[in-house]
C-alpha atoms as a PDB file:
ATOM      1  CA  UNK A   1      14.450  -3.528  34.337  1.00  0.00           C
ATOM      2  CA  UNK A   2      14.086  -4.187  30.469  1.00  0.00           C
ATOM      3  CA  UNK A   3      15.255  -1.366  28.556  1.00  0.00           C
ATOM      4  CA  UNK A   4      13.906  -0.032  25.726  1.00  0.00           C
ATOM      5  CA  UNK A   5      16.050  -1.790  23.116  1.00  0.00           C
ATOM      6  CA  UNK A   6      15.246  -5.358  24.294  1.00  0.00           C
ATOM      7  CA  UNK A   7      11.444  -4.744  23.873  1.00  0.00           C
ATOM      8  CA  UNK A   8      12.094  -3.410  20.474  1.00  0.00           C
ATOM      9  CA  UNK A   9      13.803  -6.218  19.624  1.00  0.00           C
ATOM     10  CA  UNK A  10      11.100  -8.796  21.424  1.00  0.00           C
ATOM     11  CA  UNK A  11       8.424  -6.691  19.650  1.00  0.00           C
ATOM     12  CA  UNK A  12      10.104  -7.232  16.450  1.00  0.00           C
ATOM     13  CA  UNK A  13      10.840 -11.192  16.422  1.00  0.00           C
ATOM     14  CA  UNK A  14       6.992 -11.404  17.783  1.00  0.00           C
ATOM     15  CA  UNK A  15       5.881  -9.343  14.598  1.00  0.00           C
ATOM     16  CA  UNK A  16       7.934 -11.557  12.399  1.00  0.00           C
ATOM     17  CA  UNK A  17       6.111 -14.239  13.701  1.00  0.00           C
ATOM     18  CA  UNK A  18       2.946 -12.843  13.406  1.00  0.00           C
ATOM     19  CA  UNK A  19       3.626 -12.091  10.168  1.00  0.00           C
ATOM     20  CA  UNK A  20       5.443 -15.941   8.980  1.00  0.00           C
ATOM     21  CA  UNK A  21       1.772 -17.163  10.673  1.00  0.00           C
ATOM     22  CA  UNK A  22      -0.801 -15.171   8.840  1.00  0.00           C
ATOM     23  CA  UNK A  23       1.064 -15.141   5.525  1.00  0.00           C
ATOM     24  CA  UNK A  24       0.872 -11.217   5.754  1.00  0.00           C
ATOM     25  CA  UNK A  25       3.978  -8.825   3.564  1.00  0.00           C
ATOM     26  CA  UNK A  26       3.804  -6.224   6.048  1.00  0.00           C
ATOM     27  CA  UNK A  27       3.001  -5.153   9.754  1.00  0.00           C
ATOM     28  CA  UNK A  28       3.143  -1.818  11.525  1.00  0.00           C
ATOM     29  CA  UNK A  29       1.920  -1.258  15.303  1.00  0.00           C
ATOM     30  CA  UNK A  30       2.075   2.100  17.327  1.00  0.00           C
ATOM     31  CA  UNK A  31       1.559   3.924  20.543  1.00  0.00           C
ATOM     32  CA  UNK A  32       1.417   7.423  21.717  1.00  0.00           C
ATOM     33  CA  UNK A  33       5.049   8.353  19.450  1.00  0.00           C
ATOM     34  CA  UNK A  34       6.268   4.563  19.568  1.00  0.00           C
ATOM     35  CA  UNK A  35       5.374   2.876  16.032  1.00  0.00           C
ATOM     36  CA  UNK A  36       7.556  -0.214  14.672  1.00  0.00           C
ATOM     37  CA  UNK A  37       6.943  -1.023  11.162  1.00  0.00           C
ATOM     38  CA  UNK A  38       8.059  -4.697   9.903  1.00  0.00           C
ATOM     39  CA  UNK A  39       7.902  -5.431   6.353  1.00  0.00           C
ATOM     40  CA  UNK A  40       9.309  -9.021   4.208  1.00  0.00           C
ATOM     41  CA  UNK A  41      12.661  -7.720   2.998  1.00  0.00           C
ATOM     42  CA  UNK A  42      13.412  -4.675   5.489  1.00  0.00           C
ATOM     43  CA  UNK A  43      12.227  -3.848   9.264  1.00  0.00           C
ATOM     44  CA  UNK A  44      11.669  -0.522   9.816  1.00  0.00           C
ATOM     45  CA  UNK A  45      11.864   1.291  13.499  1.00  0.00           C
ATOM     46  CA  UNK A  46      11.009   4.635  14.273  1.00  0.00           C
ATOM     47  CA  UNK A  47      10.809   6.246  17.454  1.00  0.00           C
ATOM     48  CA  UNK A  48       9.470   9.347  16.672  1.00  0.00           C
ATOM     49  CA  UNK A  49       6.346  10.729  16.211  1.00  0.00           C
ATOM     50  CA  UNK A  50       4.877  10.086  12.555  1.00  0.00           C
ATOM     51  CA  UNK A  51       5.700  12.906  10.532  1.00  0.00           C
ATOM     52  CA  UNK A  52       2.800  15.061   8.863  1.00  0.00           C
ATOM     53  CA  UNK A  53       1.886  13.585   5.431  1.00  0.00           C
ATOM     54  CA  UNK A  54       2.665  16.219   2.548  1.00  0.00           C
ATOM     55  CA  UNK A  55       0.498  16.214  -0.601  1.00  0.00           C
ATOM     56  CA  UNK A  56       1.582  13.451  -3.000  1.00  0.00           C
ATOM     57  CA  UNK A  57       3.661  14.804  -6.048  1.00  0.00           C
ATOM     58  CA  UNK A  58       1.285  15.233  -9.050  1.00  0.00           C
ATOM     59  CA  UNK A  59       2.459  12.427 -11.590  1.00  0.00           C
ATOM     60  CA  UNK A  60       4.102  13.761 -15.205  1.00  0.00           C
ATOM     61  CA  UNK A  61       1.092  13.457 -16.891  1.00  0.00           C
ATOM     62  CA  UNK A  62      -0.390  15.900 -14.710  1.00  0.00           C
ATOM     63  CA  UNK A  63      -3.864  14.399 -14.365  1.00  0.00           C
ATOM     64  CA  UNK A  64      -3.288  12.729 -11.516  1.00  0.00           C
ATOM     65  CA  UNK A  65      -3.302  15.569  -9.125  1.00  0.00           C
ATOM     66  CA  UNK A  66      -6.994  16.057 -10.105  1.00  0.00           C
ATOM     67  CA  UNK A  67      -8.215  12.856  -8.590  1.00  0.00           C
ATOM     68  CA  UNK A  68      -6.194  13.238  -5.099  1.00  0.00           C
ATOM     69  CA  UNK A  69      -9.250  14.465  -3.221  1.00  0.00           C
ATOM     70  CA  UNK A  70     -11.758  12.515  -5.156  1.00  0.00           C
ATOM     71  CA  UNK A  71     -14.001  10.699  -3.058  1.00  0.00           C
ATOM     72  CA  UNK A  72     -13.682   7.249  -4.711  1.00  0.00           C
ATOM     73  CA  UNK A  73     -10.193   7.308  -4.806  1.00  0.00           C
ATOM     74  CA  UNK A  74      -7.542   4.244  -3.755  1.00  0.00           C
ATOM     75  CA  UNK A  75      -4.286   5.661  -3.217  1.00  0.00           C
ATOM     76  CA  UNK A  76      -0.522   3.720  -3.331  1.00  0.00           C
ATOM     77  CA  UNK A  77      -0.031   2.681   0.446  1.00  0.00           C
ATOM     78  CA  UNK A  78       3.607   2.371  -0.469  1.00  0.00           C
ATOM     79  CA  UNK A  79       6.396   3.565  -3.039  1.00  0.00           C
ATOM     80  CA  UNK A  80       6.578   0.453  -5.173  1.00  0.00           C
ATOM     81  CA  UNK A  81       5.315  -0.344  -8.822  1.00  0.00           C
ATOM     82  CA  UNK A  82       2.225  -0.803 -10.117  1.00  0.00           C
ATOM     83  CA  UNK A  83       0.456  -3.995 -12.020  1.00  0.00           C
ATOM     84  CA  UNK A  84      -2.896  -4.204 -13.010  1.00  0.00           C
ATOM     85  CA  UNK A  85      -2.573  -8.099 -13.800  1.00  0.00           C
ATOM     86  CA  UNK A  86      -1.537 -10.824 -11.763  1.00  0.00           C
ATOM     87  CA  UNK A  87       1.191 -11.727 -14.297  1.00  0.00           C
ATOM     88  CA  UNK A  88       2.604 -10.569 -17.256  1.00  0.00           C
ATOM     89  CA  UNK A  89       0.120 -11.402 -20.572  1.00  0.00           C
ATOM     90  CA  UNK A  90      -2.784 -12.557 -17.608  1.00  0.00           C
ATOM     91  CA  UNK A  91      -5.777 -10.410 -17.817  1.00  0.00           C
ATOM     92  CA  UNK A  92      -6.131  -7.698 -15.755  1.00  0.00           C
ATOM     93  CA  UNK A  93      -7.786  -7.608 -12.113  1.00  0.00           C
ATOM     94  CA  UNK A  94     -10.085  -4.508 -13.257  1.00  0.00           C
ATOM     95  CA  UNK A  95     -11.207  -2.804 -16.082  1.00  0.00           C
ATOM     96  CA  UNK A  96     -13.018   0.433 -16.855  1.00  0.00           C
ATOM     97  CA  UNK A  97     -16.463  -0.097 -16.170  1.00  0.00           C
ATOM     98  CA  UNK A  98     -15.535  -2.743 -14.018  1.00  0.00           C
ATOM     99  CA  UNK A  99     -17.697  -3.574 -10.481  1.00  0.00           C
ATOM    100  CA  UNK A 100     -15.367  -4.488  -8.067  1.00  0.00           C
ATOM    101  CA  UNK A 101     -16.551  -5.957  -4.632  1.00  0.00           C
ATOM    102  CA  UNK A 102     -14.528  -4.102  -1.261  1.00  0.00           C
ATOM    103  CA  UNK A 103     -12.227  -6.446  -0.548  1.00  0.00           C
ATOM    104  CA  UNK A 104     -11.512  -7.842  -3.678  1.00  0.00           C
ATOM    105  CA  UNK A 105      -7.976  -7.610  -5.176  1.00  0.00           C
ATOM    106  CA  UNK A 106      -7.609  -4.794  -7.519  1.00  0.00           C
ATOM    107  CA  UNK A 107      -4.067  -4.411  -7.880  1.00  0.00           C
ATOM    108  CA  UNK A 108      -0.463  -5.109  -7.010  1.00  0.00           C
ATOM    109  CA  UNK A 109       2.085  -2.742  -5.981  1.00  0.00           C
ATOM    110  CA  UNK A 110       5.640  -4.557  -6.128  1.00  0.00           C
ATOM    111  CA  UNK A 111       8.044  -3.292  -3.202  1.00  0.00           C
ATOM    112  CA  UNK A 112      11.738  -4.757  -2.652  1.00  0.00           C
ATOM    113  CA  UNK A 113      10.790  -8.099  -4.457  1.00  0.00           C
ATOM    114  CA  UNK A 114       7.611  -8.025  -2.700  1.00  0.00           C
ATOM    115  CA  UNK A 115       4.130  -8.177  -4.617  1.00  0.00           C
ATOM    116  CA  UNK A 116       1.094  -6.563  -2.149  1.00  0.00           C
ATOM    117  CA  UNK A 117      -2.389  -6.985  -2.773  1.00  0.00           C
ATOM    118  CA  UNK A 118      -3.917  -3.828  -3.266  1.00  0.00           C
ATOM    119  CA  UNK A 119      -7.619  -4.454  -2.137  1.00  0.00           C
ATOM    120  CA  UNK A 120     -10.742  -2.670  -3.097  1.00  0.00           C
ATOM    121  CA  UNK A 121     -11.702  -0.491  -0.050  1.00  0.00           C
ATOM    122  CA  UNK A 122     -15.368  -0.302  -1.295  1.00  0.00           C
ATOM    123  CA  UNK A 123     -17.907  -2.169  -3.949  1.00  0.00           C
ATOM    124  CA  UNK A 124     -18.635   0.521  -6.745  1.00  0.00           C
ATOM    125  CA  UNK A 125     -17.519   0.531 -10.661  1.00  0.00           C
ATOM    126  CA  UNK A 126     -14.515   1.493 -11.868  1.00  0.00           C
ATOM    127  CA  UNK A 127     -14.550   4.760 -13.386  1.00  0.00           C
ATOM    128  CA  UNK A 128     -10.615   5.460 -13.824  1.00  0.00           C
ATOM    129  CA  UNK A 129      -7.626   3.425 -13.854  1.00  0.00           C
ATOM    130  CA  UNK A 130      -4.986   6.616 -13.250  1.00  0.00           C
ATOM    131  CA  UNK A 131      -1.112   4.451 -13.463  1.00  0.00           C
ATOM    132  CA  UNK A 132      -0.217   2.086 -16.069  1.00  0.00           C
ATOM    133  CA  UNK A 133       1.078  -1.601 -15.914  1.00  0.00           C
ATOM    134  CA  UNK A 134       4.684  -1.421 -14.750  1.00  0.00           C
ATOM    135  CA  UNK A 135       4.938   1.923 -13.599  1.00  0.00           C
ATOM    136  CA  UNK A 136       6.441   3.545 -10.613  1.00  0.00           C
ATOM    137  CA  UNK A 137       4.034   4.828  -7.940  1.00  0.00           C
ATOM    138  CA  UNK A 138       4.813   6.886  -4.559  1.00  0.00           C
ATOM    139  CA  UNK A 139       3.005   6.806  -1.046  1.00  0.00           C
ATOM    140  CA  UNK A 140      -0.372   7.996  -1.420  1.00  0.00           C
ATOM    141  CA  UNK A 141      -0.680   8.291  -5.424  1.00  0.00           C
ATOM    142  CA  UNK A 142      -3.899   8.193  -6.767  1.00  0.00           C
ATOM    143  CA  UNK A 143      -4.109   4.641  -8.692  1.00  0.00           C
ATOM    144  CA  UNK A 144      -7.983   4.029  -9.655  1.00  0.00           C
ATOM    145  CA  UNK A 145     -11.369   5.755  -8.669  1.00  0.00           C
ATOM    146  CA  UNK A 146     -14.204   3.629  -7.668  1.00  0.00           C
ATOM    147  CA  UNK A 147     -17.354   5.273  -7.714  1.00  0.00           C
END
Protein backbone atom coordinates (compact mmCIF):
# COMPACT_ATOMS: atom_id res chain seq x y z
CA UNK A 1 0.00 0.00 0.00
CA UNK A 2 1.17 3.63 -0.97
CA UNK A 3 1.21 5.80 1.91
CA UNK A 4 0.26 9.06 2.10
CA UNK A 5 3.65 10.74 1.68
CA UNK A 6 4.51 9.04 -1.66
CA UNK A 7 1.25 10.38 -3.28
CA UNK A 8 2.07 13.76 -2.01
CA UNK A 9 5.15 13.63 -3.44
CA UNK A 10 3.78 11.95 -6.98
CA UNK A 11 1.05 14.65 -6.81
CA UNK A 12 3.61 17.23 -6.52
CA UNK A 13 6.26 16.28 -9.40
CA UNK A 14 2.88 15.75 -11.63
CA UNK A 15 1.84 19.46 -10.72
CA UNK A 16 5.28 20.66 -11.55
CA UNK A 17 4.82 19.25 -14.71
CA UNK A 18 1.63 20.49 -15.32
CA UNK A 19 2.73 23.60 -14.50
CA UNK A 20 6.53 23.55 -16.77
CA UNK A 21 3.71 22.45 -19.72
CA UNK A 22 1.15 25.16 -19.59
CA UNK A 23 3.60 27.94 -18.73
CA UNK A 24 1.35 28.58 -15.56
CA UNK A 25 3.25 30.51 -11.98
CA UNK A 26 1.05 28.71 -9.77
CA UNK A 27 -1.23 25.56 -9.11
CA UNK A 28 -3.36 24.53 -6.16
CA UNK A 29 -5.73 21.30 -6.15
CA UNK A 30 -7.93 20.03 -3.16
CA UNK A 31 -10.22 17.45 -1.75
CA UNK A 32 -12.48 17.08 1.15
CA UNK A 33 -9.38 18.67 3.80
CA UNK A 34 -6.47 17.52 1.34
CA UNK A 35 -5.30 20.73 -0.76
CA UNK A 36 -1.55 20.93 -2.20
CA UNK A 37 -0.60 24.24 -3.42
CA UNK A 38 2.56 24.45 -5.92
CA UNK A 39 3.85 27.72 -6.83
CA UNK A 40 7.46 28.72 -9.15
CA UNK A 41 9.84 29.44 -6.29
CA UNK A 42 8.15 27.53 -3.20
CA UNK A 43 5.67 24.35 -2.95
CA UNK A 44 3.34 24.63 -0.46
CA UNK A 45 1.49 21.45 1.37
CA UNK A 46 -1.15 21.58 3.71
CA UNK A 47 -3.07 18.92 5.13
CA UNK A 48 -5.52 20.60 6.92
CA UNK A 49 -8.62 21.99 6.31
CA UNK A 50 -8.41 25.66 4.75
CA UNK A 51 -8.61 28.00 7.43
CA UNK A 52 -11.58 30.65 7.52
CA UNK A 53 -10.55 33.82 5.59
CA UNK A 54 -10.45 36.95 8.04
CA UNK A 55 -11.28 40.42 6.65
CA UNK A 56 -8.28 41.91 4.82
CA UNK A 57 -6.42 44.66 6.92
CA UNK A 58 -7.68 48.12 5.78
CA UNK A 59 -4.54 49.71 3.96
CA UNK A 60 -2.86 53.09 5.77
CA UNK A 61 -4.64 55.28 3.75
CA UNK A 62 -7.73 54.02 5.08
CA UNK A 63 -9.85 54.11 1.93
CA UNK A 64 -9.35 50.92 1.03
CA UNK A 65 -11.52 49.23 3.52
CA UNK A 66 -14.46 51.05 1.82
CA UNK A 67 -14.23 49.20 -1.42
CA UNK A 68 -13.82 45.51 0.21
CA UNK A 69 -17.46 44.62 -0.35
CA UNK A 70 -17.91 46.59 -3.47
CA UNK A 71 -19.39 44.69 -6.10
CA UNK A 72 -16.87 45.48 -8.88
CA UNK A 73 -14.06 44.85 -6.91
CA UNK A 74 -10.65 42.65 -7.93
CA UNK A 75 -8.92 41.74 -4.91
CA UNK A 76 -4.85 40.65 -4.45
CA UNK A 77 -5.01 36.72 -4.82
CA UNK A 78 -1.66 36.76 -3.12
CA UNK A 79 0.72 38.87 -0.73
CA UNK A 80 3.09 40.23 -3.34
CA UNK A 81 3.55 43.81 -4.91
CA UNK A 82 1.67 45.61 -7.08
CA UNK A 83 2.45 47.14 -10.82
CA UNK A 84 0.15 48.75 -12.91
CA UNK A 85 2.65 48.63 -16.01
CA UNK A 86 4.30 45.90 -17.58
CA UNK A 87 7.70 47.55 -16.97
CA UNK A 88 9.10 50.32 -15.39
CA UNK A 89 8.49 53.84 -17.65
CA UNK A 90 5.89 51.38 -20.05
CA UNK A 91 2.43 52.66 -19.93
CA UNK A 92 0.15 51.33 -17.76
CA UNK A 93 -2.29 48.22 -18.39
CA UNK A 94 -5.41 50.44 -17.15
CA UNK A 95 -6.38 53.73 -16.52
CA UNK A 96 -9.28 55.53 -14.88
CA UNK A 97 -11.98 55.49 -17.19
CA UNK A 98 -10.49 52.69 -18.75
CA UNK A 99 -12.83 49.60 -20.43
CA UNK A 100 -11.19 46.61 -19.76
CA UNK A 101 -12.38 43.27 -21.44
CA UNK A 102 -12.69 40.01 -18.58
CA UNK A 103 -9.83 38.36 -19.21
CA UNK A 104 -7.63 40.91 -20.16
CA UNK A 105 -4.46 41.64 -18.09
CA UNK A 106 -4.94 44.38 -15.69
CA UNK A 107 -2.18 44.05 -13.43
CA UNK A 108 0.83 42.32 -11.96
CA UNK A 109 1.36 41.29 -8.53
CA UNK A 110 5.20 40.30 -8.07
CA UNK A 111 5.63 37.26 -5.52
CA UNK A 112 9.21 35.64 -4.66
CA UNK A 113 10.69 36.88 -8.07
CA UNK A 114 7.58 35.89 -9.67
CA UNK A 115 5.42 38.42 -11.83
CA UNK A 116 1.42 37.04 -12.03
CA UNK A 117 -0.98 38.29 -14.34
CA UNK A 118 -3.70 39.74 -12.60
CA UNK A 119 -6.69 39.31 -15.10
CA UNK A 120 -9.85 41.26 -15.40
CA UNK A 121 -12.63 39.01 -13.95
CA UNK A 122 -15.32 41.01 -15.89
CA UNK A 123 -15.63 43.70 -19.00
CA UNK A 124 -16.79 47.08 -17.33
CA UNK A 125 -14.76 50.58 -16.93
CA UNK A 126 -12.48 51.30 -14.54
CA UNK A 127 -13.76 53.44 -11.93
CA UNK A 128 -10.82 53.17 -9.20
CA UNK A 129 -7.36 52.14 -9.24
CA UNK A 130 -7.06 51.67 -5.09
CA UNK A 131 -2.75 50.60 -4.75
CA UNK A 132 -0.06 52.41 -6.37
CA UNK A 133 2.85 51.22 -8.71
CA UNK A 134 5.32 49.38 -6.50
CA UNK A 135 3.46 48.93 -3.51
CA UNK A 136 2.97 46.09 -1.16
CA UNK A 137 -0.41 44.32 -1.27
CA UNK A 138 -1.83 41.35 1.06
CA UNK A 139 -4.27 38.36 0.20
CA UNK A 140 -7.49 39.68 -0.70
CA UNK A 141 -6.73 43.63 -0.86
CA UNK A 142 -8.88 45.57 -2.80
CA UNK A 143 -6.65 46.72 -5.98
CA UNK A 144 -9.18 48.33 -8.69
CA UNK A 145 -13.08 48.46 -9.07
CA UNK A 146 -14.56 47.67 -12.35
CA UNK A 147 -17.93 48.72 -12.73
Amino acid sequence: MTNKIDVDEKLIRKLAELMDETGLTEIEVGQDDFTVRVARGATVVSAAAPAPMAAPTPASGGGASDHTNHPGVVTSPMVGVAYIAPEPGAAPFITVGGTVAEGQVVMLVEAMKVFNQIKAPRSGKVTKILVESGSPVEFGEPLMIIE
